[in-house]
C-alpha atoms as a PDB file:
ATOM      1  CA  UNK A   1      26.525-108.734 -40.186  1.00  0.00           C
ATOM      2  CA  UNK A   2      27.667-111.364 -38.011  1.00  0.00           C
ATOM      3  CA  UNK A   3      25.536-112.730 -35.314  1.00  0.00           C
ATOM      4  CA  UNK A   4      26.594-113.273 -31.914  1.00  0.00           C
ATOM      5  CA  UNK A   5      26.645-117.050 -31.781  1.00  0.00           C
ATOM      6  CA  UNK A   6      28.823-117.575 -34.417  1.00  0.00           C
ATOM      7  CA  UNK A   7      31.553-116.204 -32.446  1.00  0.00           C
ATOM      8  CA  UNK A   8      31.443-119.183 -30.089  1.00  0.00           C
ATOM      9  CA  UNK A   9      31.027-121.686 -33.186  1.00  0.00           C
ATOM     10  CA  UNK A  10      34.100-120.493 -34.573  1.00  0.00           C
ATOM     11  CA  UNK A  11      36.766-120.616 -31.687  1.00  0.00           C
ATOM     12  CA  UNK A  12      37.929-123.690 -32.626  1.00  0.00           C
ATOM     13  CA  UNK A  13      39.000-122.136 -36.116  1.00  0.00           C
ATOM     14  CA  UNK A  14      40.402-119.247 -34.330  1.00  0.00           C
ATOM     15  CA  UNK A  15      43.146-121.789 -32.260  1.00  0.00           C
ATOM     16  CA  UNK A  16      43.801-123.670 -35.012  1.00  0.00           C
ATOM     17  CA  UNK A  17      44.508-120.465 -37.046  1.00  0.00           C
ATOM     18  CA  UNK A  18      47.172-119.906 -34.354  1.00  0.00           C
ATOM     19  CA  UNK A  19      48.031-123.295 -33.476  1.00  0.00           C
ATOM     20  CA  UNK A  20      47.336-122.433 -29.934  1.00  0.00           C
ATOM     21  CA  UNK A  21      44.524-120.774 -27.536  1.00  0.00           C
ATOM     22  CA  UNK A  22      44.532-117.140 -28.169  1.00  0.00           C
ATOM     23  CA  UNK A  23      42.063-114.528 -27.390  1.00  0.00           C
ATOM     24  CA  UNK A  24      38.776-116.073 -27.643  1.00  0.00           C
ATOM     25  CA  UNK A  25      36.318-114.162 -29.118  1.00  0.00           C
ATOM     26  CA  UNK A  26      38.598-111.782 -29.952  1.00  0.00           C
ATOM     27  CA  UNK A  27      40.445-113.710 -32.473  1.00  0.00           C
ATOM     28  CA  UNK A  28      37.474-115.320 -33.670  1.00  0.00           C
ATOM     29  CA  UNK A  29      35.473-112.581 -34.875  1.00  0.00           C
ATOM     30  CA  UNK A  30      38.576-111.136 -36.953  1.00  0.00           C
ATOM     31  CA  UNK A  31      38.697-114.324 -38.386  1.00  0.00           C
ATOM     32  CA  UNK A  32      34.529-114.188 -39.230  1.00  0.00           C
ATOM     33  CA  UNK A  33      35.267-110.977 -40.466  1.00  0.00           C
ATOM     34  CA  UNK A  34      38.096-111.976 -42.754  1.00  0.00           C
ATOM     35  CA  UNK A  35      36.152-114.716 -44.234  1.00  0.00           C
ATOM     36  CA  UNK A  36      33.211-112.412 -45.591  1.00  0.00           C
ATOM     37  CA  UNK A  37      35.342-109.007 -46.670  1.00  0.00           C
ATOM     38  CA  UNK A  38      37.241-112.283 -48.464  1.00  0.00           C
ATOM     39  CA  UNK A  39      34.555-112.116 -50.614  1.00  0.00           C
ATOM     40  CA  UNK A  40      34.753-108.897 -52.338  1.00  0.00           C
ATOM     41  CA  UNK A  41      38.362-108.393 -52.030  1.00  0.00           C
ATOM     42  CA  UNK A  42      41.766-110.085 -51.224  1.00  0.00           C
ATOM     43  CA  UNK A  43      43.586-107.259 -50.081  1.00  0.00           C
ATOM     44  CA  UNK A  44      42.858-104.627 -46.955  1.00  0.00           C
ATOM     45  CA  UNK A  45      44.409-101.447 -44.788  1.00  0.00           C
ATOM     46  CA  UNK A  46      43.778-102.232 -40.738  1.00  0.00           C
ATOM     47  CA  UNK A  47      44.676 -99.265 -38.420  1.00  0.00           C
ATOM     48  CA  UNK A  48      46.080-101.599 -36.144  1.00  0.00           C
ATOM     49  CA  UNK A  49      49.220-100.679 -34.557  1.00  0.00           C
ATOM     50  CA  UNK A  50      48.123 -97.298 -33.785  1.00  0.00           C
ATOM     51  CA  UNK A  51      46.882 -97.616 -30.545  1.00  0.00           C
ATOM     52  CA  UNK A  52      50.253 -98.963 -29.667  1.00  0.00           C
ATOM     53  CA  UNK A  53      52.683 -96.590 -31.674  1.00  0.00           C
ATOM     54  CA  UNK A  54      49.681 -93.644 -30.825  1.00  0.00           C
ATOM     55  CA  UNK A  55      49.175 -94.677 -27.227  1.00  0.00           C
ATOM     56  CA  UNK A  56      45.655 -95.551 -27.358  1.00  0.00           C
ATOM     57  CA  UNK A  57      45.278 -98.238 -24.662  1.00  0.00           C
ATOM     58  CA  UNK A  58      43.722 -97.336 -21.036  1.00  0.00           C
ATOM     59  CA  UNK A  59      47.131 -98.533 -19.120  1.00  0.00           C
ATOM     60  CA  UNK A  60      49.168 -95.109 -20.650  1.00  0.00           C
ATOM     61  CA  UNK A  61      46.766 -93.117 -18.334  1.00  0.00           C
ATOM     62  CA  UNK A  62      45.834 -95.385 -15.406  1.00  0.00           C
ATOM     63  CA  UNK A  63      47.827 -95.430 -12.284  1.00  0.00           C
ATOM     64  CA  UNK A  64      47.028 -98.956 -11.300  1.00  0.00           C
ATOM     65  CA  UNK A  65      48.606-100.340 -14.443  1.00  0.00           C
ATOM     66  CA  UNK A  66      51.525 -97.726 -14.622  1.00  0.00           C
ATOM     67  CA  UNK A  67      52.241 -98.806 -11.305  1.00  0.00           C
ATOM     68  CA  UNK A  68      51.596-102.595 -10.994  1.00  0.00           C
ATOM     69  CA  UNK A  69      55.263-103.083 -11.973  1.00  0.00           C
ATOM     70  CA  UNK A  70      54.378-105.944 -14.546  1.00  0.00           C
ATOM     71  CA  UNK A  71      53.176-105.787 -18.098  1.00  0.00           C
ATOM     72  CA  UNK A  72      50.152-103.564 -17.759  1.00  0.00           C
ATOM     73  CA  UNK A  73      47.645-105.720 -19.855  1.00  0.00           C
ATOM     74  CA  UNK A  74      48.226-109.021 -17.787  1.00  0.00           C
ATOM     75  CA  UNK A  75      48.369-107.608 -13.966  1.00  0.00           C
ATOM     76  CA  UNK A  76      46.058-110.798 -13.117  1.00  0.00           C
ATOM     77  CA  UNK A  77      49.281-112.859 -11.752  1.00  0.00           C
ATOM     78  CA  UNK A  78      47.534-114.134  -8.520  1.00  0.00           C
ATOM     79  CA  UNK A  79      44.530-115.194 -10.506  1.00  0.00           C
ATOM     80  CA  UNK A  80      46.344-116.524 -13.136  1.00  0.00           C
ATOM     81  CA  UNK A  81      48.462-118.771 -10.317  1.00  0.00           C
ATOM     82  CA  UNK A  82      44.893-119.579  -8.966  1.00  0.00           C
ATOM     83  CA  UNK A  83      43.443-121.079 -12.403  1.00  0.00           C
ATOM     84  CA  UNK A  84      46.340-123.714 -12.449  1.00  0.00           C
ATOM     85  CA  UNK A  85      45.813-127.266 -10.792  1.00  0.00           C
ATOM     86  CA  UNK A  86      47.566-127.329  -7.411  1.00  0.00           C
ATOM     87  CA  UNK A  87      49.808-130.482  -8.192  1.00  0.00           C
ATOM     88  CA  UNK A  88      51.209-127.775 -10.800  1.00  0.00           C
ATOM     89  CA  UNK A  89      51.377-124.726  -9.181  1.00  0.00           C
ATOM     90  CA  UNK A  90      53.429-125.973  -6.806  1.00  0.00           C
ATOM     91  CA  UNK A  91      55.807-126.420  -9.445  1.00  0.00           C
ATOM     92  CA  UNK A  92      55.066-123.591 -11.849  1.00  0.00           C
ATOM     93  CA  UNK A  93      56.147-119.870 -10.493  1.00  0.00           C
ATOM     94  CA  UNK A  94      54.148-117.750 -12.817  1.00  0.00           C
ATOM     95  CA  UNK A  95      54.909-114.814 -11.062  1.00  0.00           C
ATOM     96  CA  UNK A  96      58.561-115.606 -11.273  1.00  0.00           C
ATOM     97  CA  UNK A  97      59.000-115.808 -14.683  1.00  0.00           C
ATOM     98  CA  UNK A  98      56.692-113.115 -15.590  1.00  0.00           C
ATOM     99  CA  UNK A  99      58.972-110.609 -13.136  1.00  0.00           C
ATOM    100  CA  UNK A 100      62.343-112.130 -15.105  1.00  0.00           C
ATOM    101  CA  UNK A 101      60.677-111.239 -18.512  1.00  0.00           C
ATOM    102  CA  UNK A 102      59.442-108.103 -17.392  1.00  0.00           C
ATOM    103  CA  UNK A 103      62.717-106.603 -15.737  1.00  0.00           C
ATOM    104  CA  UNK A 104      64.709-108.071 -18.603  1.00  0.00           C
ATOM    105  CA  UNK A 105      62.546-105.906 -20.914  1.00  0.00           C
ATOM    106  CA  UNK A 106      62.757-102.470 -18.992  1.00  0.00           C
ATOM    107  CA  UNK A 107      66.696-103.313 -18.556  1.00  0.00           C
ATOM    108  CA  UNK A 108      66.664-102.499 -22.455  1.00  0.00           C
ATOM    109  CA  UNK A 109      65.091 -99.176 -22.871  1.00  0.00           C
ATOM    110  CA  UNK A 110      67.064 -96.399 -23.508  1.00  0.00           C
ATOM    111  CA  UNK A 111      66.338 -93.329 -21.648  1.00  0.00           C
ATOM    112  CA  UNK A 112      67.644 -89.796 -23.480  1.00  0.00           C
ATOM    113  CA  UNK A 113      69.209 -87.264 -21.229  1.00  0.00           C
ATOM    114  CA  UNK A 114      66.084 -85.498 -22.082  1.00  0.00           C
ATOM    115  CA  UNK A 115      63.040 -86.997 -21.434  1.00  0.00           C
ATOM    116  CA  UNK A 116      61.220 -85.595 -19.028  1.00  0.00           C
ATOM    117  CA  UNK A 117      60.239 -88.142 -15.804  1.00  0.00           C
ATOM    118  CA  UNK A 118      56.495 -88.444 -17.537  1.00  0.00           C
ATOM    119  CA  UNK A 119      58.079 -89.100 -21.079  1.00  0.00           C
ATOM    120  CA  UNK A 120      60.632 -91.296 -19.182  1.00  0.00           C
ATOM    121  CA  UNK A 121      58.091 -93.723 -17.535  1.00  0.00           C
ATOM    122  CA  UNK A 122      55.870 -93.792 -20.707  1.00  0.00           C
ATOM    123  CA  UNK A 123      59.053 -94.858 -22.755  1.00  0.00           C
ATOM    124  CA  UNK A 124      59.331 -97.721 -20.596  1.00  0.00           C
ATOM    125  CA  UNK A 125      55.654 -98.691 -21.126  1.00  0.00           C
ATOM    126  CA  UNK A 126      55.714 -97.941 -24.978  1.00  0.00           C
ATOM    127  CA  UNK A 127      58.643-100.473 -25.142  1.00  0.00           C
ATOM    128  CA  UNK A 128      56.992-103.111 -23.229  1.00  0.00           C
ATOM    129  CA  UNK A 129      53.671-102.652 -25.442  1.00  0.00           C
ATOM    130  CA  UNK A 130      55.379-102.583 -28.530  1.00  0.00           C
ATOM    131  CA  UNK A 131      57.592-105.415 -28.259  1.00  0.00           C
ATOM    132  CA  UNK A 132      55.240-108.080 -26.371  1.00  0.00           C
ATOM    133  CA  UNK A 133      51.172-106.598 -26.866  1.00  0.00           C
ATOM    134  CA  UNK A 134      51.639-105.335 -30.846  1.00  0.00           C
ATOM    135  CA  UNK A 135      53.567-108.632 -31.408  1.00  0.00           C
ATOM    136  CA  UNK A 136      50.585-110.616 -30.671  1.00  0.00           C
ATOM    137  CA  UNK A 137      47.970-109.081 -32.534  1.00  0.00           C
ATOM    138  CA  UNK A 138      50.398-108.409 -35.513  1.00  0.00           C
ATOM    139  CA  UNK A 139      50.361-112.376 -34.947  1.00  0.00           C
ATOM    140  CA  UNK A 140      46.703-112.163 -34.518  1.00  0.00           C
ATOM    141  CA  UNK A 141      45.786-110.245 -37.689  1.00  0.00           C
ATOM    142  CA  UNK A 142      48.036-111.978 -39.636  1.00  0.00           C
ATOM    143  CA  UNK A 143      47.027-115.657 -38.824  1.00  0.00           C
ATOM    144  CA  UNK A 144      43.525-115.220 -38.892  1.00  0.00           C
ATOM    145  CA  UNK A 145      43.410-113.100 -42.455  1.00  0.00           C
ATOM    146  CA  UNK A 146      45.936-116.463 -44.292  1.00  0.00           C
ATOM    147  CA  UNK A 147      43.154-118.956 -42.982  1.00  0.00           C
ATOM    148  CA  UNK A 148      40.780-116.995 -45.141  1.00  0.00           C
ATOM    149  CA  UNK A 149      43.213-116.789 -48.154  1.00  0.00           C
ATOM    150  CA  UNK A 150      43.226-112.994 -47.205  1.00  0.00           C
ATOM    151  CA  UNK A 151      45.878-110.354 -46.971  1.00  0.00           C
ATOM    152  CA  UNK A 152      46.055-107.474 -44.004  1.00  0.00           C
ATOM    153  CA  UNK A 153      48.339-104.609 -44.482  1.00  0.00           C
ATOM    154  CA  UNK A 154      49.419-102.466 -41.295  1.00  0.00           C
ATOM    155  CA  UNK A 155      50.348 -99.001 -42.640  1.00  0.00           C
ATOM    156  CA  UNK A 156      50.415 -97.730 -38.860  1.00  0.00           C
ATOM    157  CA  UNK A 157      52.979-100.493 -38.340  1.00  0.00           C
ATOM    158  CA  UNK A 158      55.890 -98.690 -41.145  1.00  0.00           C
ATOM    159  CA  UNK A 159      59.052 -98.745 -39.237  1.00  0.00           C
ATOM    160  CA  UNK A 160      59.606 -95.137 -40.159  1.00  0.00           C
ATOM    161  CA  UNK A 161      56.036 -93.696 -38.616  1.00  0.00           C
ATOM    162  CA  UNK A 162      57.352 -96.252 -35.228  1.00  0.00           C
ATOM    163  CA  UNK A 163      60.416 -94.728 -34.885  1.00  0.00           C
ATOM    164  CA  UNK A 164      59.660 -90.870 -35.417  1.00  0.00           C
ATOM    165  CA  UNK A 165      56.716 -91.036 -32.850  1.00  0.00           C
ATOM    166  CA  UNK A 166      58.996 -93.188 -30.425  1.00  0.00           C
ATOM    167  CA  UNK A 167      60.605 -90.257 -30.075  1.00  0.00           C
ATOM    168  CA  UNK A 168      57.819 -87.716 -29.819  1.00  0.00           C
ATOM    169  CA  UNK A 169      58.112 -86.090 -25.705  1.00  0.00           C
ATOM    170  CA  UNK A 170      54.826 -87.941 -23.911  1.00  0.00           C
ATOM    171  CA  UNK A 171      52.908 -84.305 -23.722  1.00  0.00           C
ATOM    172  CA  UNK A 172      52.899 -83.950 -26.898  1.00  0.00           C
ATOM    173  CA  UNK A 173      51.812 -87.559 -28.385  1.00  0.00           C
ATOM    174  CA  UNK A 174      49.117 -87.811 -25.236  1.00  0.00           C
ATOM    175  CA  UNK A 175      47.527 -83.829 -26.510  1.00  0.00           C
ATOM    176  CA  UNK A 176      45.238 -82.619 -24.265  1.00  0.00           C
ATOM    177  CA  UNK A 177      45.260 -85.706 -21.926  1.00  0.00           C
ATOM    178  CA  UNK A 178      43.917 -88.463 -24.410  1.00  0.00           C
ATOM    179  CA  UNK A 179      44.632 -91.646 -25.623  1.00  0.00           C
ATOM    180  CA  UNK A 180      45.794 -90.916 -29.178  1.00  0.00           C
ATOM    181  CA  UNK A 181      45.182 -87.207 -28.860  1.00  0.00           C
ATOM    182  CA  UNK A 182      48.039 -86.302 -31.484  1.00  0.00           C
ATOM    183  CA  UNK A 183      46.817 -88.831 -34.090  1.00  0.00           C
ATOM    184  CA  UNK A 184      43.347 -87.156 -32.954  1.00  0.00           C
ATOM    185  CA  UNK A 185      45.053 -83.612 -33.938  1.00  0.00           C
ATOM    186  CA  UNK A 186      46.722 -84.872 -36.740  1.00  0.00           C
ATOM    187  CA  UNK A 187      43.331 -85.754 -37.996  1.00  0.00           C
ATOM    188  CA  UNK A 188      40.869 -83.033 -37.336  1.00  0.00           C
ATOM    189  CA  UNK A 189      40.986 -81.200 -40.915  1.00  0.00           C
ATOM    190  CA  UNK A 190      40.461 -84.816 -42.532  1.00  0.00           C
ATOM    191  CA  UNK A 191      37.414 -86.847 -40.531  1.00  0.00           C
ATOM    192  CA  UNK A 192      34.777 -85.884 -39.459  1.00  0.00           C
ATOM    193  CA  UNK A 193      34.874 -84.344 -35.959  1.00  0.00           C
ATOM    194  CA  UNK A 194      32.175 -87.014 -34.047  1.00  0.00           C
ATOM    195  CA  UNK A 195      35.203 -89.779 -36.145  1.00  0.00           C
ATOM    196  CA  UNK A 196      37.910 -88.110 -34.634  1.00  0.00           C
ATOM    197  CA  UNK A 197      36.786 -87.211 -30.912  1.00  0.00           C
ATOM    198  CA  UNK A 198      34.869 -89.959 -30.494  1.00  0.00           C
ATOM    199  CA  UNK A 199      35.178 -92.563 -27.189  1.00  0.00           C
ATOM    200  CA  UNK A 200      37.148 -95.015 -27.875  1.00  0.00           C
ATOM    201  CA  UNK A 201      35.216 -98.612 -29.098  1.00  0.00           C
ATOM    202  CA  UNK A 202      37.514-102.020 -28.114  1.00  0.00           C
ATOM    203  CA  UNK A 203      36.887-104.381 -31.252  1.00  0.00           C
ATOM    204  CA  UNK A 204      35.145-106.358 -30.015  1.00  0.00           C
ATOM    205  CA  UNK A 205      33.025-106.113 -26.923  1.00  0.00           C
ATOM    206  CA  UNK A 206      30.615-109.001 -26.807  1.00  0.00           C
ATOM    207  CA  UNK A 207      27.763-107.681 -24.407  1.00  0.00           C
ATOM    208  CA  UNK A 208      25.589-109.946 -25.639  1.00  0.00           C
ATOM    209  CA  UNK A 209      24.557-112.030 -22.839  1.00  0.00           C
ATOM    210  CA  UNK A 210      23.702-114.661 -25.758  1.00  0.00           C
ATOM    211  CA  UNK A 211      27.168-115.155 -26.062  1.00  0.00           C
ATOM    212  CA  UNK A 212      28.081-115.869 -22.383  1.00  0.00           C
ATOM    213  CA  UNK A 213      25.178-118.143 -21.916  1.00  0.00           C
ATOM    214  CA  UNK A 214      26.763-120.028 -25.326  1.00  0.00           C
ATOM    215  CA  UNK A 215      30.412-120.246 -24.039  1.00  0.00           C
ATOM    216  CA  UNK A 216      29.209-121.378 -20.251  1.00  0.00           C
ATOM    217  CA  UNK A 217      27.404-124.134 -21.959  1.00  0.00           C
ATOM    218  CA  UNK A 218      30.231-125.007 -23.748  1.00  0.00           C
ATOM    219  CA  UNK A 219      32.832-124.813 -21.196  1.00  0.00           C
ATOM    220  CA  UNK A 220      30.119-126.561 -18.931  1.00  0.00           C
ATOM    221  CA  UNK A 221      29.825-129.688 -20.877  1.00  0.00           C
ATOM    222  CA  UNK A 222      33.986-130.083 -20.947  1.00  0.00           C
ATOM    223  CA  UNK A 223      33.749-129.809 -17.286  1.00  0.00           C
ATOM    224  CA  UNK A 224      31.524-133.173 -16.687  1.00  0.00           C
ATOM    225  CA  UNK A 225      33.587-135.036 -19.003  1.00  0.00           C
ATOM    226  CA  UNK A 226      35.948-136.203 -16.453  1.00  0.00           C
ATOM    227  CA  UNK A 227      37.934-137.033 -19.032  1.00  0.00           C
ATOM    228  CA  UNK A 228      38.954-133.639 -20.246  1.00  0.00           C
ATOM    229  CA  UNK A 229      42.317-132.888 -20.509  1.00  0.00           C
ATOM    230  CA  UNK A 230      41.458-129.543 -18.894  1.00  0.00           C
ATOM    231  CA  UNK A 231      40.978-130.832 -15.687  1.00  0.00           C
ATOM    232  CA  UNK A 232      44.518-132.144 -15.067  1.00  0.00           C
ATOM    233  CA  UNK A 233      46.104-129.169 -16.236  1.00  0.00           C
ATOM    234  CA  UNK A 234      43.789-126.248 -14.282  1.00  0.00           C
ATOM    235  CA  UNK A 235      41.995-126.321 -11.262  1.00  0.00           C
ATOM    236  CA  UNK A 236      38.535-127.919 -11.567  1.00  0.00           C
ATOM    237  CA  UNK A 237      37.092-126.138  -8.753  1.00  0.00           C
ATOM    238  CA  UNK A 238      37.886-122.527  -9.134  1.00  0.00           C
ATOM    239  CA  UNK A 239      36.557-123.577 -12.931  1.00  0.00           C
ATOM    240  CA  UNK A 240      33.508-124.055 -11.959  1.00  0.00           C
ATOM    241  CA  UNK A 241      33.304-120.882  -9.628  1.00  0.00           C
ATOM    242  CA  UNK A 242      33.861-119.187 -12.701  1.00  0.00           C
ATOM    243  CA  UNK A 243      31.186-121.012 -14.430  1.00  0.00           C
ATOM    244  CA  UNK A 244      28.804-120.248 -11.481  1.00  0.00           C
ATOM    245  CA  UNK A 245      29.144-116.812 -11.044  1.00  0.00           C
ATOM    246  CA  UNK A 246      29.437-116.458 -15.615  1.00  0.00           C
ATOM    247  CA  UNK A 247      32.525-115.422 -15.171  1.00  0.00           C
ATOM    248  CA  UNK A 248      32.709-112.896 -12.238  1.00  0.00           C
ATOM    249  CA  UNK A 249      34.757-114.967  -9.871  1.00  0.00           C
ATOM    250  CA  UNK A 250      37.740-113.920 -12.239  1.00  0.00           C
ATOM    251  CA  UNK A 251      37.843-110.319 -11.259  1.00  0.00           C
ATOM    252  CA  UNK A 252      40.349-108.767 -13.494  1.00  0.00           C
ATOM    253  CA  UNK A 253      40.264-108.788 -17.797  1.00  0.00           C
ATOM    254  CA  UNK A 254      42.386-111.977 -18.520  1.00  0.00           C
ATOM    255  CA  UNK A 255      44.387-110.083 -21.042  1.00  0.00           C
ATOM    256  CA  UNK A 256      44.403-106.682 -21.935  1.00  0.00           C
ATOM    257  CA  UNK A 257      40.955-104.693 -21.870  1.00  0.00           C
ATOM    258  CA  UNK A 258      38.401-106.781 -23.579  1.00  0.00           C
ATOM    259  CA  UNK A 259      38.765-110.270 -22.000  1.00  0.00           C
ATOM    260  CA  UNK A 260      36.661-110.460 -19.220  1.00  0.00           C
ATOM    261  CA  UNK A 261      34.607-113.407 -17.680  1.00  0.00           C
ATOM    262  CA  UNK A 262      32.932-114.693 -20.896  1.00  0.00           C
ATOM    263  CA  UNK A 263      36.143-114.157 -23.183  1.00  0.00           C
ATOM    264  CA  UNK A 264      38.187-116.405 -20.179  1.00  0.00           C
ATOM    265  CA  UNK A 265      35.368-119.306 -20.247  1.00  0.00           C
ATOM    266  CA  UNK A 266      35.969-118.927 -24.296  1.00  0.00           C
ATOM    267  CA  UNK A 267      39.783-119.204 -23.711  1.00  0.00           C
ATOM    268  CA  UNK A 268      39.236-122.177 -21.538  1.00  0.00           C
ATOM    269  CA  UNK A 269      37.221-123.654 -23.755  1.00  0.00           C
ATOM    270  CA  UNK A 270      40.108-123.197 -26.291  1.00  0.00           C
ATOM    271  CA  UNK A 271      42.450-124.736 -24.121  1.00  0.00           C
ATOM    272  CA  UNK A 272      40.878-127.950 -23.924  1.00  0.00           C
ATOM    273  CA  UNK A 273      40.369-127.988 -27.535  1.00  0.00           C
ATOM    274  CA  UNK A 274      44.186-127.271 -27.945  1.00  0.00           C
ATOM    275  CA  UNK A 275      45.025-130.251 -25.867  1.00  0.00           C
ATOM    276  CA  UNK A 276      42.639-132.433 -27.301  1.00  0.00           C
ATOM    277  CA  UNK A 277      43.621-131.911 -30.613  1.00  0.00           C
ATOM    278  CA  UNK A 278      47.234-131.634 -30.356  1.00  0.00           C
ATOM    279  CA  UNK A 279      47.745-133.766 -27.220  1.00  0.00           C
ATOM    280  CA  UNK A 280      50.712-131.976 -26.253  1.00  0.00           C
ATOM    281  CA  UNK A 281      53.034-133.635 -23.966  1.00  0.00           C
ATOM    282  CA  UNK A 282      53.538-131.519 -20.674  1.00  0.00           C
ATOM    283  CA  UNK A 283      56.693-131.978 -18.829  1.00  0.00           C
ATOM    284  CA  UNK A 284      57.410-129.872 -15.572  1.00  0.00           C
END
C-alpha cells in the first residue's frame, strides 16, 4: 500500500531515474512500486505494451484525436506554446517542429493494397503510437525498475506478437467496438469475465485531492523564489493561473490520458528540479 503523499516525495527520484522530467506522478509511483515488489523478488511480467500493440488507448476510438492531425496523446500545442516564457516563444516554434516530426512519421507507413480506409487510418495511428508513446514508457518501465535494482520483462512487447497483430484488419483487433476487444476475446475462456470486460483503469489516477494540494504547495514555494530557474524558462504568469485555478487553467491532459492539472504542476515541479540539479545550459 502506498499512500498518496509519497508520490509527491518521490518525484525527484523519478527525474533522476530518467535524467530528465518525465511524467510526474506517473513515473513516480512505478518507481514506489518497484522499490517494495523489490523486496520479495528481483524479477517481474508487466502487460505493458498491450494497450499499444492491442489498441487500448481512448485516441483509436475518438474523433477529436483521430482527427487533430498531430500525435494524438499531445494535441495541447497552443497550450504547450502558452506555458513557455515569451522572450522564448518568440524563438521556439513548437508547433513547427512537432508538424515536421509528425508528417515525417506518417510519410513512413506502409499502406497494403488491402486495408480497408478504417484499417488504413488506424495503421497510421498504430505506427505513430508504437514508435514515439510505447518508446517512452518502455523507457519509463525500464528506468524506474534499474533504480530499484529490479528487472521488468514485457512479454506483450515480443517482436513476433508486434508484428502478427500489426497486421490484423482494424475490425477485427477493435471486436465489437472496444479498446482491446480481441485481446478481450482472446481471453474470455482464461480470466474471469468481470477481469476481462471490465472498464478500463489508467495506472495511475491520483484523485486524491491530498495529492494536488501537496504538488500546488510544492510548485507554489518554487514560484516565490525568484530565483528559480523555472521562471526564465516558462511563463511565470500563466504558472500561477495554473496554480490558482489547481490546475484547471490547463484544459487539456499534458500528455496522454492521465496527466491532467495536478500531474502538470508535478511535471513543473520536475522541471525546476531538472534545471537546478543539472544546470543545463540553454542555447536558442
Amino acid at each position: 500500500m502506498l499512500d498518496t503523499p509519497e508520490l509527491a516525495d518521490y518525484l525527484e527520484d523519478a527525474m533522476i531515474a530518467r535524467d530528465f522530467p518525465g511524467m510526474a506522478d506517473v513515473d513516480s509511483s512505478l518507481l514506489l512500486f518497484c522499490k517494495h515488489v523489490k523486496k520479495e523478488a528481483t524479477v517481474s511480467l508487466t502487460g505493458e505494451c498491450a494497450d499499444e500493440i492491442f489498441a487500448g488507448y481512448p485516441w483509436f476510438f475518438r474523433e477529436d484525436a483521430l482527427n487533430s492531425n498531430t500525435f494524438p496523446w499531445s494535441i495541447a500545442i497552443t497550450e504547450r506554446q502558452n506555458l513557455l516564457n515569451p522572450s522564448i516563444g518568440e524563438k521556439v516554434n513548437l508547433k513547427e517542429y512537432i508538424d515536421f516530426r509528425y508528417n515525417e512519421s506518417l510519410s513512413n507507413v506502409q499502406i497494403l493494397d488491402t486495408d480497408s480506409p478504417d484499417t488504413a487510418r488506424m495503421r497510421k495511428i498504430s505506427y505513430l503510437t508504437l514508435n514515439w508513446f510505447m518508446q517512452t514508457l518502455l523507457d519509463r518501465s525500464d528506468r524506474m525498475a534499474m533504480y530499484n535494482g529490479f528487472e521488468i520483462r514485457v512479454p506483450f512487447c515480443d517482436y513476433r506478437l508486434a508484428q502478427y497483430v500489426w497486421n490484423i484488419p482494424w475490425d477485427m483487433k477493435a471486436l465489437n467496438g472496444r479498446e482491446k476487444g480481441l485481446l478481450r476475446y482472446i481471453m474470455k475462456d482464461v480470466l474471469p469475465e468481470e477481469i476481462v470486460y471490465r472498464k478500463k483503469s489508467p495506472y495511475p489516477k491520483t484523485w486524491n485531492p491530498t495529492y494536488t494540494n501537496k504538488v500546488k504547495e510544492m510548485l507554489s514555494k518554487t514560484m516565490e523564489d525568484k530565483n528559480s530557474p523555472i521562471n526564465n524558462l516558462l511563463n511565470r504568469d500563466y504558472i500561477l493561473e495554473i496554480l490558482d485555478t489547481d490546475g484547471k487553467a490547463f484544459s487539456r491532459p499534458w500528455f496522454g490520458q492521465l496527466m491532467t492539472g495536478p500531474q502538470l504542476m508535478a511535471y513543473l515541479v520536475q522541471v525546476n528540479m531538472w534545471l537546478e540539479k543539472y544546470n543545463p545550459k540553454i542555447e536558442i
